[in-house]
Protein backbone atom coordinates (compact mmCIF):
# COMPACT_ATOMS: atom_id res chain seq x y z
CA UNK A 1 18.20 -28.54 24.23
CA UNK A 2 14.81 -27.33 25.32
CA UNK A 3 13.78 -25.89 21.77
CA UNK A 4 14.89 -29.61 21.31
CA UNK A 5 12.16 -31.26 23.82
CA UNK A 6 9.75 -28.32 22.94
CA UNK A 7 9.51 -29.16 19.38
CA UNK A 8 9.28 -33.30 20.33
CA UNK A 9 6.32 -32.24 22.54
CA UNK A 10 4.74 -29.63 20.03
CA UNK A 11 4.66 -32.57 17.30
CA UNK A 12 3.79 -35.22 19.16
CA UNK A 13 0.86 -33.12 21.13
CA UNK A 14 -0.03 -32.00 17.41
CA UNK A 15 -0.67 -35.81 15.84
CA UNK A 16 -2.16 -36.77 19.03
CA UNK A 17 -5.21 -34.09 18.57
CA UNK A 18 -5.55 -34.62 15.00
CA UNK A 19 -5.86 -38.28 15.57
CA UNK A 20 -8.45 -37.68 18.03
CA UNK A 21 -10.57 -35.23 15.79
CA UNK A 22 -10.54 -37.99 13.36
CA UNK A 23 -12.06 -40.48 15.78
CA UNK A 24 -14.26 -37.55 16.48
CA UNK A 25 -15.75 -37.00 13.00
CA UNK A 26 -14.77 -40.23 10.50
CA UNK A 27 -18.78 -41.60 11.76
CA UNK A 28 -20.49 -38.35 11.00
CA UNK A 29 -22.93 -39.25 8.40
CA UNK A 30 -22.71 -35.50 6.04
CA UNK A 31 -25.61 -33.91 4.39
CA UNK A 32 -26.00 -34.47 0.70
CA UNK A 33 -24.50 -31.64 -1.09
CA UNK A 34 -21.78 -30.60 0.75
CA UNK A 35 -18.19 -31.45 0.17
CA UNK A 36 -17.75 -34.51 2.26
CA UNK A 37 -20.38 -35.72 1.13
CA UNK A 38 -19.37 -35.81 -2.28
CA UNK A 39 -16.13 -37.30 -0.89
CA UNK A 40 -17.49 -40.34 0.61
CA UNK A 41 -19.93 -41.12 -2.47
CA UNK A 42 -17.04 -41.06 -4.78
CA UNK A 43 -14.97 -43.27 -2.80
CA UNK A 44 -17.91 -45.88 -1.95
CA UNK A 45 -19.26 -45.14 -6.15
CA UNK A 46 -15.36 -46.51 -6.82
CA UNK A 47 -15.85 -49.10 -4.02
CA UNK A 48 -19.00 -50.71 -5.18
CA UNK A 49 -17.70 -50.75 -9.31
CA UNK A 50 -14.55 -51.77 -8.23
CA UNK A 51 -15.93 -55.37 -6.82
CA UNK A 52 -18.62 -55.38 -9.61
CA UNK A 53 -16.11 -55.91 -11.83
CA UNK A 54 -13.98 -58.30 -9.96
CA UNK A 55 -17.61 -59.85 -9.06
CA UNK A 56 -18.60 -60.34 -13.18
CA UNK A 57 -14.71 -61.62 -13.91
CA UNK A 58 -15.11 -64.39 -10.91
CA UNK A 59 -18.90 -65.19 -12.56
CA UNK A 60 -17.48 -65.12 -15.76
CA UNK A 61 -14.82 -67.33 -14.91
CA UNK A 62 -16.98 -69.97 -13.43
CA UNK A 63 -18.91 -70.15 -16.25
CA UNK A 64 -22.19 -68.97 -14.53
CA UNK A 65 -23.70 -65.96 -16.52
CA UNK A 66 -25.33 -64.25 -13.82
C-alpha cells in the first residue's frame, strides 16, 4: 500500500514540476541558431502559410483579387 501512495505522489510531484518548467521557459525568446529556435520558426513559418492560404481562398472566393 505505501509503494501504492509513493508512486501516486512520485507522478503527480513529477507533472507538477514539468508543468511549472514549462511556464518557466515557453516566453523565452531563443537565439537564432540554436535548436529552439529553429523549432519555433518552423511552427510560426507553417503558421503564417497556413492562413495565407486560407487568406487567398476567402479573397478568391469573394471575388476580390487582392
Amino acid at each position: 500500500m505505501f509503494n501504492v501512495i509513493k508512486f501516486v505522489a512520485f507522478t503527480i510531484g513529477g507533472f507538477a514540476l514539468k508543468s511549472a518548467w514549462n511556464w518557466l521557459t515557453q516566453d523565452v525568446t531563443h537565439k537564432p541558431g540554436t535548436k529552439e529556435f529553429a523549432v519555433e520558426y518552423r511552427k510560426a513559418y507553417a503558421k503564417y502559410k497556413e492562413l495565407r492560404r486560407l487568406d487567398d481562398a476567402y479573397r478568391k472566393s469573394k471575388g476580390d483579387g487582392n
